[in-house]
Each structure stands twice: as structure tokens, then as C-alpha cells.
N, C-alpha and C. Protein backbone atom coordinates (compact mmCIF):
# COMPACT_ATOMS: atom_id res chain seq x y z
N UNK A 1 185.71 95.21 230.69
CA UNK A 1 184.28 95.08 230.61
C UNK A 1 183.69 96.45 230.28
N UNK A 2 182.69 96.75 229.94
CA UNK A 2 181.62 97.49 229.18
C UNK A 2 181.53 98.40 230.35
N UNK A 3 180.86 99.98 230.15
CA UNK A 3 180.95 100.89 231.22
C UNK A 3 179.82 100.60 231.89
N UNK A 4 178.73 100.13 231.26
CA UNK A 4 177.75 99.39 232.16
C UNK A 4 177.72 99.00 233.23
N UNK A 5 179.15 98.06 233.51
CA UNK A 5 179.22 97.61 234.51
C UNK A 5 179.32 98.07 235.60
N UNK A 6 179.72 99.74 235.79
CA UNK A 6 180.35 100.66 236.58
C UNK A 6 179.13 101.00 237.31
N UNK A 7 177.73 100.91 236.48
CA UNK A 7 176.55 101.56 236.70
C UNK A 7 175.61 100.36 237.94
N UNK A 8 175.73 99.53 237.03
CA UNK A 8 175.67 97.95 237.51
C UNK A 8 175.57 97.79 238.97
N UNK A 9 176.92 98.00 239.15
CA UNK A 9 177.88 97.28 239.86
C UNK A 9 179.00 98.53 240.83
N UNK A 10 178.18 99.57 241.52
CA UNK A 10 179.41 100.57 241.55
C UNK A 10 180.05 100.10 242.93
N UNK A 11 179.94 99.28 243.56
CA UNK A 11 181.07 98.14 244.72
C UNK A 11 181.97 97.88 244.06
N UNK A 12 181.67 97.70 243.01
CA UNK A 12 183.11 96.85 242.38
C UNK A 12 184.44 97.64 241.75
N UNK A 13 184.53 98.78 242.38
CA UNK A 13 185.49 99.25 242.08
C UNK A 13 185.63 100.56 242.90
N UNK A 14 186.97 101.48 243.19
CA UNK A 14 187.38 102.22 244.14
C UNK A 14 186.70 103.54 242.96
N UNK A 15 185.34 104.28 244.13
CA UNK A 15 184.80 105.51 243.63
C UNK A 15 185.64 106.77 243.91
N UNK A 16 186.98 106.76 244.24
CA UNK A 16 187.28 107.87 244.02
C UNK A 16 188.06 107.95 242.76
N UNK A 17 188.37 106.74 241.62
CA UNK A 17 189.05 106.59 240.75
C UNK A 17 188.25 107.76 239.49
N UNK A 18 188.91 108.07 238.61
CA UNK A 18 188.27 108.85 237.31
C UNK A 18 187.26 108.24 236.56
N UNK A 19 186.54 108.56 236.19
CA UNK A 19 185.77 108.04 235.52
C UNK A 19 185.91 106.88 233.72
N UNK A 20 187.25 108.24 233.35
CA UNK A 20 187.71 107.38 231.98
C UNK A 20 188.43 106.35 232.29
N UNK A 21 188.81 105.53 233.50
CA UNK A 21 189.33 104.62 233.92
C UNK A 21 188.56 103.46 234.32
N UNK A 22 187.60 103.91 234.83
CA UNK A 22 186.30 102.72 235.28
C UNK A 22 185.99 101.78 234.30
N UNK A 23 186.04 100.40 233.90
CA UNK A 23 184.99 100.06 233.18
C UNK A 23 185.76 100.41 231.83
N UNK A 24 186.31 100.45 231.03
CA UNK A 24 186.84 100.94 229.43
C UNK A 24 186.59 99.84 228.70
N UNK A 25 186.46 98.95 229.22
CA UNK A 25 186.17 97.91 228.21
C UNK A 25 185.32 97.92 226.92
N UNK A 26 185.22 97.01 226.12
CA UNK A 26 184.51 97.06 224.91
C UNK A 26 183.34 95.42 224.87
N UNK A 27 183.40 94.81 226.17
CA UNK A 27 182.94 93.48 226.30
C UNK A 27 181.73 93.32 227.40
N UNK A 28 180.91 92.45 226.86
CA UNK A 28 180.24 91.96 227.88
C UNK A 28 180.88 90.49 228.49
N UNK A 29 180.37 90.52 229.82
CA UNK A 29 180.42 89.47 230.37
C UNK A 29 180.19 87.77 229.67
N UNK A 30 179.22 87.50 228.61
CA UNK A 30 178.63 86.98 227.59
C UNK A 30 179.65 86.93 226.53
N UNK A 31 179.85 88.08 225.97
CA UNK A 31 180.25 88.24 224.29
C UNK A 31 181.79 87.13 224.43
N UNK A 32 181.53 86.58 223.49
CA UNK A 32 182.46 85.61 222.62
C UNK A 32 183.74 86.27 222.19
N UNK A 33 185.03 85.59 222.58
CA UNK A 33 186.06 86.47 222.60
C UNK A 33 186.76 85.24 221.76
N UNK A 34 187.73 85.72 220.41
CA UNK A 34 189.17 84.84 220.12
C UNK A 34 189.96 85.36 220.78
N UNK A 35 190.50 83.50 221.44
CA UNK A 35 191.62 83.36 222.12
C UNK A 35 192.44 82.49 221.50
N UNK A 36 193.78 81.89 221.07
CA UNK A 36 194.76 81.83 220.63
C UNK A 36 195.27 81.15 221.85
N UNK A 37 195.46 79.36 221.72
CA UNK A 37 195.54 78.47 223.09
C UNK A 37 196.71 77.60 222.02
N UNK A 38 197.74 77.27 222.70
CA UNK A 38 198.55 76.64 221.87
C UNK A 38 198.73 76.46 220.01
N UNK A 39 197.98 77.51 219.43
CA UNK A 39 198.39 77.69 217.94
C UNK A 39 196.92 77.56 217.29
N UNK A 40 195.65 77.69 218.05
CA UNK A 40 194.97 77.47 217.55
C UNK A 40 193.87 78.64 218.18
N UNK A 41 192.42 78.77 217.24
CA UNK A 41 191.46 79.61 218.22
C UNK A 41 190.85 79.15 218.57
N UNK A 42 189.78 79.69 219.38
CA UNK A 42 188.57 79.07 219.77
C UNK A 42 187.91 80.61 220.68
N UNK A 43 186.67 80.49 220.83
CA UNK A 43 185.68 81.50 221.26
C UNK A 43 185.67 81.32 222.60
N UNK A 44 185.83 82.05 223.45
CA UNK A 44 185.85 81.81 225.13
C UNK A 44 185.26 82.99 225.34
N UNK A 45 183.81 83.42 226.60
CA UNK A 45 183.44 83.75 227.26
C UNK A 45 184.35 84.90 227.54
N UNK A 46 184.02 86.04 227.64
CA UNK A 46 185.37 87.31 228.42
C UNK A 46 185.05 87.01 229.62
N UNK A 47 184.21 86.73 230.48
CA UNK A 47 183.46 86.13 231.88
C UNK A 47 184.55 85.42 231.77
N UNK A 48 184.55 83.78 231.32
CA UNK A 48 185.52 83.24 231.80
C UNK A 48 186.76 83.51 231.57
N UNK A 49 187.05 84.31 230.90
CA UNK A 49 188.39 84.67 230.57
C UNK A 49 189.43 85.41 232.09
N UNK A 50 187.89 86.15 232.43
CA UNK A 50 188.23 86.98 233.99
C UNK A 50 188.64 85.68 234.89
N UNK A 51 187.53 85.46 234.90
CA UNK A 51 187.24 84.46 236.40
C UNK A 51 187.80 82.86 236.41
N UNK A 52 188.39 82.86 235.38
CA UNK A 52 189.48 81.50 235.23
C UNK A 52 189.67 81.31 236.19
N UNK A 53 190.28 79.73 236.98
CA UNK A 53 191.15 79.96 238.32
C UNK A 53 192.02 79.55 238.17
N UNK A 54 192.76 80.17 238.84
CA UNK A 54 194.57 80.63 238.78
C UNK A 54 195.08 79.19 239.73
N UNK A 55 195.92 78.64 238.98
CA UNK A 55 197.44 77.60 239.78
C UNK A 55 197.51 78.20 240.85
N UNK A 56 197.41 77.50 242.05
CA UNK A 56 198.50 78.04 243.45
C UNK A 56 199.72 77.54 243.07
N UNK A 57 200.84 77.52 243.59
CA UNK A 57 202.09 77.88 243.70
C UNK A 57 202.96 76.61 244.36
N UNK A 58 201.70 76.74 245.81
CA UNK A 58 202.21 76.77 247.31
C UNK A 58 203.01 75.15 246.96
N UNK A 59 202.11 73.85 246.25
CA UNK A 59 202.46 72.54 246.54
C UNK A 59 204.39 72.83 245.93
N UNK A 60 204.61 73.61 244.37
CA UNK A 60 205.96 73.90 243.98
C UNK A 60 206.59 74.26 245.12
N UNK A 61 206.56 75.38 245.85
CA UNK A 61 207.38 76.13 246.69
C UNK A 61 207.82 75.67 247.93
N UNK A 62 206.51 74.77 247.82
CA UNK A 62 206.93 73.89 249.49
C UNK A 62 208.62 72.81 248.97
N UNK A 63 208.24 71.94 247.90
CA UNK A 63 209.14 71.15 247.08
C UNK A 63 210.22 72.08 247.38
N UNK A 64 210.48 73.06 246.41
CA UNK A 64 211.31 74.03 246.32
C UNK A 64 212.34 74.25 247.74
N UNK A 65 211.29 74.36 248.33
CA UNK A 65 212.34 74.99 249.99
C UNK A 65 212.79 73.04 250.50
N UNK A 66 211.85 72.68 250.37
CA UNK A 66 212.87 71.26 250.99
C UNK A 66 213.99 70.56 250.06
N UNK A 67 213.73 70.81 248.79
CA UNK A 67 214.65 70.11 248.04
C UNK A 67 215.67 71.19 247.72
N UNK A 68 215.28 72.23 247.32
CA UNK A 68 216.31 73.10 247.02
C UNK A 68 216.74 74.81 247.56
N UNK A 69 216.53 74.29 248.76
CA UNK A 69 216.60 75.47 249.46
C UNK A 69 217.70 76.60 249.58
N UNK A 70 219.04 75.29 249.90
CA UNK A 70 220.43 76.24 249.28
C UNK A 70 220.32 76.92 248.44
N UNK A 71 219.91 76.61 247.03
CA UNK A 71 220.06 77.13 245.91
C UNK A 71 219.13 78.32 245.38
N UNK A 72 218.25 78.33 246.65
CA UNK A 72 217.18 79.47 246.38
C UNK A 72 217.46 81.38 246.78
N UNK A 73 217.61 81.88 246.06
CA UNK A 73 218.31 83.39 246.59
C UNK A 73 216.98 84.62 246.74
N UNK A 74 216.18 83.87 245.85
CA UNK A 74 214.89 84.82 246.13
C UNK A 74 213.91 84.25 245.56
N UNK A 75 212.64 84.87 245.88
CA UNK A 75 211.46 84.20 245.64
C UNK A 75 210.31 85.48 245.32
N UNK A 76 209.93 86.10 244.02
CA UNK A 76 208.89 87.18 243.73
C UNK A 76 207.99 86.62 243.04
N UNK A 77 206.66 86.78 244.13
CA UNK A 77 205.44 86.38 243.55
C UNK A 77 205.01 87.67 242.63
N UNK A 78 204.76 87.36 241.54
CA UNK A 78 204.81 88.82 240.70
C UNK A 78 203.33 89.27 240.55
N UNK A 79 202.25 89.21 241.03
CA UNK A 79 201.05 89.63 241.15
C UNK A 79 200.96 90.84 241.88
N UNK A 80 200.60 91.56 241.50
CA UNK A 80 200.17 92.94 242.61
C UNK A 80 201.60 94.06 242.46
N UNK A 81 201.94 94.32 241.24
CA UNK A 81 203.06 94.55 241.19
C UNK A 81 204.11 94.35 240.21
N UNK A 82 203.16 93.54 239.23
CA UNK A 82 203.89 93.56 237.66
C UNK A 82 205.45 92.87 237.44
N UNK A 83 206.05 92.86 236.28
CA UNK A 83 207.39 92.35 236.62
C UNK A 83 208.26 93.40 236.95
N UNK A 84 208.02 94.65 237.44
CA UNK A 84 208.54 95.37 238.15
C UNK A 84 208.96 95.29 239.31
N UNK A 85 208.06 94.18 240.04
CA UNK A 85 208.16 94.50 241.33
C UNK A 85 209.27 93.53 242.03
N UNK A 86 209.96 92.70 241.20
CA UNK A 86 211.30 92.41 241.74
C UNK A 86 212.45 93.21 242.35
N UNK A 87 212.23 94.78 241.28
CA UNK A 87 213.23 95.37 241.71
C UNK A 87 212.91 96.29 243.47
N UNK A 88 211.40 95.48 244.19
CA UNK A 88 211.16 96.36 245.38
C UNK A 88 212.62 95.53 246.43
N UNK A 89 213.16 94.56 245.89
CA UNK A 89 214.03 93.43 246.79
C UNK A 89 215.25 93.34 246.50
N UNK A 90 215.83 94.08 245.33
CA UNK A 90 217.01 94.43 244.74
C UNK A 90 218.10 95.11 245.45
N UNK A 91 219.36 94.71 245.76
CA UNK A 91 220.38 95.69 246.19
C UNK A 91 220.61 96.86 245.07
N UNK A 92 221.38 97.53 245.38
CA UNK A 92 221.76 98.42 244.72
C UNK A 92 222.85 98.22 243.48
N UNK A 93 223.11 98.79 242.56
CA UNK A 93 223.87 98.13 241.09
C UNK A 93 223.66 96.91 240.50
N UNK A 94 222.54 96.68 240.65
CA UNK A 94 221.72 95.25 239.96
C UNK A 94 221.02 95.83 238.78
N UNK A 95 221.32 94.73 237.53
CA UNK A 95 220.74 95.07 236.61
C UNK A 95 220.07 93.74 235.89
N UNK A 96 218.83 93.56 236.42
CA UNK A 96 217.95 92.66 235.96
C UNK A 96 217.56 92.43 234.68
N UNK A 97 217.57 91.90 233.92
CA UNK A 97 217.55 91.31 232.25
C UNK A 97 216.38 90.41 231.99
N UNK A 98 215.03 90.75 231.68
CA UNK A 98 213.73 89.33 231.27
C UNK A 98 213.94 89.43 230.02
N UNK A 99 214.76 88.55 229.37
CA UNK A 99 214.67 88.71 227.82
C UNK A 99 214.00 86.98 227.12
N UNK A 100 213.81 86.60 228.10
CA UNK A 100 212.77 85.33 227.74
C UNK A 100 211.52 84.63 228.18
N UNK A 101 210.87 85.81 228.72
CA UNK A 101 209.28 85.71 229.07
C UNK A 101 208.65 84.90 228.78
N UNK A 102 208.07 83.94 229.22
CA UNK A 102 206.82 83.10 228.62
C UNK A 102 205.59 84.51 227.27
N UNK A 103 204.98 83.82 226.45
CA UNK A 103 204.22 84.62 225.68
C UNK A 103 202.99 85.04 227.01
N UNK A 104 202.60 86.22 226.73
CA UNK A 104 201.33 86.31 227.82
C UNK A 104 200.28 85.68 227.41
N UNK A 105 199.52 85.52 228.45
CA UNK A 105 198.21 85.18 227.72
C UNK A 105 197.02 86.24 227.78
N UNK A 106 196.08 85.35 226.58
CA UNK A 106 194.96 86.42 225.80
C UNK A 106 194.63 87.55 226.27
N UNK A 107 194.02 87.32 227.86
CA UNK A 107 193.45 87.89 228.42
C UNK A 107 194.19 89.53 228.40
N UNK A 108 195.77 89.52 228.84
CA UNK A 108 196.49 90.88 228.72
C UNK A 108 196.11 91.39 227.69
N UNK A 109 196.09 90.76 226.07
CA UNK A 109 196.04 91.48 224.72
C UNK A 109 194.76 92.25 224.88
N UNK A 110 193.74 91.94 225.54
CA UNK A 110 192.54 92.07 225.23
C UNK A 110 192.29 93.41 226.63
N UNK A 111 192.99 93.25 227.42
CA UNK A 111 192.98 94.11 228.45
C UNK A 111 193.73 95.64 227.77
N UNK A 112 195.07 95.41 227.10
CA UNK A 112 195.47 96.16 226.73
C UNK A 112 194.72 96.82 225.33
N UNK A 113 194.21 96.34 224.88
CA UNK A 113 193.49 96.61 223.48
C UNK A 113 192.54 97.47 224.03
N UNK A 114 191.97 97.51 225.52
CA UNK A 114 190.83 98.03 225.61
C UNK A 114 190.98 99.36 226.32
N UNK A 115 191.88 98.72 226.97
CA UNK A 115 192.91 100.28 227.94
C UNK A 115 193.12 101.23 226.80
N UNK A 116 194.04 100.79 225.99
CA UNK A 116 194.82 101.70 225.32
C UNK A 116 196.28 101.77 225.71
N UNK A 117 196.52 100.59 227.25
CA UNK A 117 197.81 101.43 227.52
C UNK A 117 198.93 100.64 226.62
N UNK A 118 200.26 101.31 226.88
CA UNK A 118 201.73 100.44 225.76
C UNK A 118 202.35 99.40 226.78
N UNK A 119 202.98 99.05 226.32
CA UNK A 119 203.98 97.76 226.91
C UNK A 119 204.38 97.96 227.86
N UNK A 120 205.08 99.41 228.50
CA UNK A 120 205.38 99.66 229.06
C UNK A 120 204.58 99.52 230.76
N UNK A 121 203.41 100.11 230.12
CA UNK A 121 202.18 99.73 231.48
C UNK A 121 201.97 98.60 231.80
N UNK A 122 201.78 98.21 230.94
CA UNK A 122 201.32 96.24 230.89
C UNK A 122 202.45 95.39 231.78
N UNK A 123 203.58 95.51 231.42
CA UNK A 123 205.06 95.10 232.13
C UNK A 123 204.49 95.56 233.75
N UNK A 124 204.62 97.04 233.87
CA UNK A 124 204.90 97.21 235.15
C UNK A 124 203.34 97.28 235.92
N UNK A 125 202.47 96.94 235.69
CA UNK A 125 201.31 96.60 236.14
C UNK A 125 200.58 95.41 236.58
N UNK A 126 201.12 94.19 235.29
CA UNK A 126 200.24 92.98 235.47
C UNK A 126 201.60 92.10 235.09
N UNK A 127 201.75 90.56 235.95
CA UNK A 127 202.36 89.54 235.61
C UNK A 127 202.80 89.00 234.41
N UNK A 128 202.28 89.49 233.23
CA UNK A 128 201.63 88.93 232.05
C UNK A 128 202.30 88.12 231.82
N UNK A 129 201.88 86.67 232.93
CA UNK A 129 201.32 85.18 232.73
C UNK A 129 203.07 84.84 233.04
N UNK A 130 203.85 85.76 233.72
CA UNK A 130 204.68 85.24 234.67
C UNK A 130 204.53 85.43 235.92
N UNK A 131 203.82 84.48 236.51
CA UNK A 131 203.49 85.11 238.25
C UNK A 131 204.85 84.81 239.45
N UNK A 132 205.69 83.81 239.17
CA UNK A 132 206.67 83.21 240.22
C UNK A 132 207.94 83.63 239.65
N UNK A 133 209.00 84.25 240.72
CA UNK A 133 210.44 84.48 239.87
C UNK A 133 211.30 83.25 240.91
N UNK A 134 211.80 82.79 240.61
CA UNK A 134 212.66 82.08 241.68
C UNK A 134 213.90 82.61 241.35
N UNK A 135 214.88 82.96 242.08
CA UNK A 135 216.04 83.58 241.62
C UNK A 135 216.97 82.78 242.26
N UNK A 136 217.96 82.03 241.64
CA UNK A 136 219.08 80.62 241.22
C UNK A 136 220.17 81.18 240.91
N UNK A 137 220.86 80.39 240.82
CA UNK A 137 222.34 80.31 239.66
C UNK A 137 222.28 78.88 238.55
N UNK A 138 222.92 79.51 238.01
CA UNK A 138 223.23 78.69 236.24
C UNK A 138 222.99 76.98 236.82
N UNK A 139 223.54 76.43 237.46
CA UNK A 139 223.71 75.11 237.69
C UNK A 139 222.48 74.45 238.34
N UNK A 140 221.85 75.26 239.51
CA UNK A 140 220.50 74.78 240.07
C UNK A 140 219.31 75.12 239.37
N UNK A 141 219.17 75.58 238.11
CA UNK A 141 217.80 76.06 237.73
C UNK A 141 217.35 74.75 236.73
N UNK A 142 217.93 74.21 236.18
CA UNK A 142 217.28 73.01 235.69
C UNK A 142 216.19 72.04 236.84
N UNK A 143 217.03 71.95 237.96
CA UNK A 143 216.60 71.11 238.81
C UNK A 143 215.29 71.43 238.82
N UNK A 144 215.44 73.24 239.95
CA UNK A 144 214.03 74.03 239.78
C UNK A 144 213.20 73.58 239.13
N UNK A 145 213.18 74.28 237.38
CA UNK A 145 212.38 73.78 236.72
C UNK A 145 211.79 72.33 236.45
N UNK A 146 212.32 71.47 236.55
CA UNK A 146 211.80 70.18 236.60
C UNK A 146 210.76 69.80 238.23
N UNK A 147 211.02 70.41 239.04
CA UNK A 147 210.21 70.40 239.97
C UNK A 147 208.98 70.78 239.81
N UNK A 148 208.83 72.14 239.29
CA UNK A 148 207.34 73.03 239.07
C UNK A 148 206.85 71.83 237.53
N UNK A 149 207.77 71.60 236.79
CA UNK A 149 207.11 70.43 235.63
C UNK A 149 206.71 69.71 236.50
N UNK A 150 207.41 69.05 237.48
CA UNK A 150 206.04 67.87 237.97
C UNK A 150 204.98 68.07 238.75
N UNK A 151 205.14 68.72 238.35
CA UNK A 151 203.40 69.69 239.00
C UNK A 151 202.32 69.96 237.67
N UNK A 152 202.89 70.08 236.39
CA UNK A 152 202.25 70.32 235.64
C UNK A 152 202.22 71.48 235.45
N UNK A 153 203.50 72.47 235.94
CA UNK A 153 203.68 73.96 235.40
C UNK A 153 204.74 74.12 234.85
N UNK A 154 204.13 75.02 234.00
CA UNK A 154 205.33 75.06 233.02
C UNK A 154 206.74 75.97 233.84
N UNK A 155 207.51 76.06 233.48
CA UNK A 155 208.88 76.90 233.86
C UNK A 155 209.88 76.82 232.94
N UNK A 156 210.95 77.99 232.77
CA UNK A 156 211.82 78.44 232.21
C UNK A 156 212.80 79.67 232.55
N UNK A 157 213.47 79.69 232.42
CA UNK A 157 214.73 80.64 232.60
C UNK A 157 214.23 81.69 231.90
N UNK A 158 213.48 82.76 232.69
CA UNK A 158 213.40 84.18 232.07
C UNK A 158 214.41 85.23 231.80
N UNK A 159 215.60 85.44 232.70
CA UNK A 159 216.45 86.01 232.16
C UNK A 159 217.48 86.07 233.13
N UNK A 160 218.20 86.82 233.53
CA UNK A 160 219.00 86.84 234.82
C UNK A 160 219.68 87.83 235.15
N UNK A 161 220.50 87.96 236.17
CA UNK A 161 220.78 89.31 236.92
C UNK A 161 222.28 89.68 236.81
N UNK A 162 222.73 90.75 236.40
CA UNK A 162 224.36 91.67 236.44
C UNK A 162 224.25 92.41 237.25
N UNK A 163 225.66 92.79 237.35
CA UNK A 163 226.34 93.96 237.96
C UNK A 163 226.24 95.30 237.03
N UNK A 164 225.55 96.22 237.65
CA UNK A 164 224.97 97.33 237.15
C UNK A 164 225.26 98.64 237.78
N UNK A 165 224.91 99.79 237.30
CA UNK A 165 224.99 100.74 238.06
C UNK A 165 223.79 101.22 238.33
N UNK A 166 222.89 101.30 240.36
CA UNK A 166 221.92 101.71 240.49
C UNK A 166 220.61 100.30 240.50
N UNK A 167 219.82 100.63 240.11
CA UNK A 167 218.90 99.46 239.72
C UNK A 167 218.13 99.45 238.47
N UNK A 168 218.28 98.70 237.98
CA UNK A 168 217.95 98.92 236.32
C UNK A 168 216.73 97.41 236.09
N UNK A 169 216.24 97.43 235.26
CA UNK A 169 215.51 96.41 234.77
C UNK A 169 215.06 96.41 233.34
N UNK A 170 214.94 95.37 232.27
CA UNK A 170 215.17 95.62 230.80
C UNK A 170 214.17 94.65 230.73
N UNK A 171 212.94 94.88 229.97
CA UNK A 171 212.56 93.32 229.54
C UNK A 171 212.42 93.51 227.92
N UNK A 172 212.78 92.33 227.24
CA UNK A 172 212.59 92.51 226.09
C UNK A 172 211.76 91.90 225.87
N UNK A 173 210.61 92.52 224.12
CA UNK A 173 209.60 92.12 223.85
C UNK A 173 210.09 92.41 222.30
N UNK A 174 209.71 91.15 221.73
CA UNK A 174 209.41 91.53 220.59
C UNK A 174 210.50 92.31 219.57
N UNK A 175 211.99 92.25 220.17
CA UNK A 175 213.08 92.63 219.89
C UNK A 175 213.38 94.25 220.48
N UNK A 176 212.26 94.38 221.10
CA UNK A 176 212.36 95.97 221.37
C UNK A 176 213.07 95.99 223.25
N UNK A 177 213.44 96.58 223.94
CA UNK A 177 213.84 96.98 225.03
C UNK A 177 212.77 97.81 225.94
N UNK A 178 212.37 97.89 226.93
CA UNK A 178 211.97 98.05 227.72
C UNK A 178 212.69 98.42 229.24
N UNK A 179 212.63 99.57 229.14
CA UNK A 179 213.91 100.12 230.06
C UNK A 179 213.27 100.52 231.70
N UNK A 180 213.43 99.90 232.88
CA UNK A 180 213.02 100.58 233.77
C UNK A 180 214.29 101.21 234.76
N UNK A 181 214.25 102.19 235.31
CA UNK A 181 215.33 102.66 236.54
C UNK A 181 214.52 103.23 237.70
N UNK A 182 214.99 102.41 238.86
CA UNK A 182 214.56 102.79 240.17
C UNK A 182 215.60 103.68 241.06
């Protein structure tokens, strides 16, 4: 959003932060944004683009633990913590692999366009539009996924975990690598 808002609105954000960080946006609340929704555009509100409301989880996860609880080895809600933040639950010589991400949605492009920041930030900052990791083996993740489908969420096999040296994490984008070490 627009630096306006900073002036606006100075609750809405932590005042001991810098100033070139506040507010960078290039949008009003109002202004008409292309968004790109299954192969097509259309003009959406940056307002609603923010204030969308987000899927809970909870009705999947409950399913999840009664039906497939054996098969469940971990569970990272990836909000607050980017797809980085799997590796806060990681043993040691694990080397985590996302090389099949869902596409993000708009909202990141438009966040990042306004930031300025690279892929790199974006990854280890925001979900981008993977919020749930369930961590399986090869044989139980179909099941998984067909569970969160009957909910009407989508799911897929983002990538999966080796034997590594240390803790490593790779996501690929776009054919490029993305290297993290903890």
C-alpha cells in the first residue's frame, strides 16, 4: 500500500521499523489491480486482494489425525515463517527439496514488485500460497491428498526429504535453485 497509509494509519504498523520499509507500496486501497485466476484476468480491488479470507485448515487436520495419523511425521503450518520455517523442526543432516510448489498467488507478485525484494526473501518470508506441509512417505500421501480434496483444497506433493549433511533446504523456481543452510 501507498506511504500514505503510514501517515493515515501510524497503529498499523511497528514505529520503531525504518521508514523505507513502512508502506512501499505503489497502491491504493481502491486502485484496480490485474490478477491472473486460473488462465485468465480480471481487475480486483488491492483492498480485497489484502483482506481476502484465508481457508482454515483445522476441519483437514482433524480428518488427517483420525484417519491418518500413523502416517503423519510432521505437520508445518507455514505462515509466520515462510517455507523456511520447516527447517525450525528438522534433525540434523536433512536435506529438504520443494521442487514442486503450487504457483503463488497474485498477491506475492505484487508484494514483491513493490518491495523490490528477490526470491530469495519472498521464499523465506511469506508462504507463497503454500501454507500446510504435512510430512508422509511415498505410499500414504495420495490418501492425504484426497482428504484435503474433499474439502475443496487443493494438495500436492511439494517435494521431499534426504539424507544430507547439516540442514539444507532447496526450493526450486523457475528452473533456478534456491539454496538455504541452517
Amino acid at each position: 500500500m501507498k506511504k500514505l497509509y503510514a501517515q493515515q494509519y501510524p497503529e498499523s504498523f511497528d514505529d520503531t521499523l525504518e521508514d523505507e520499509v513502512v508502506y512501499t507500496g505503489k497502491y491504493d486501497l481502491t486502485d484496480a489491480v490485474d490478477v491472473r485466476y486460473n488462465g485468465t484476468f480480471s481487475k480486483v480491488h488491492a483492498g480485497k486482494l489484502l483482506l481476502s479470507p484465508t481457508r482454515t485448515f483445522a476441519p483437514v487436520v482433524k480428518t488427517l489425525l483420525e484417519e491418518q495419523f500413523q502416517n503423519i511425521n510432521g505437520l508445518v503450518h507455514c505462515s509466520g515463517g515462510g517455507q523456511t520455517k520447516c527447517m525450525k523442526y528438522m534433525p540434523d543432516n536433512v536435506q529438504i527439496i520443494k521442487d514442486n510448489l503450487f504457483e503463488a498467488p497474485e498477491i506475492f507478485r505484487i508484494i514483491q514488485e513493490c518491495s523490490g525484494a528477490d526470491d530469495r526473501e519472498m521464499y523465506q518470508v511469506f508462504n507463497m500460497g503454500c501454507r500446510l506441509e504435512v510430512y508422509t512417505n511415498e505410499k500414504a500421501a495420495q490418501a492425504i491428498m484426497d482428504i484435503s480434496k474433499s474439502y475443496g483444497i487443493d494438495a500436492q506433493v511439494i517435494g521431499r526429504v534426504e539424507a544430507g549433511e547439516g540442514q539444507n533446504l532447496t526450493i526450486q523456481k523457475s528452473g533456478t535453485a534456491i539454496q538455504y543452510r541452517f
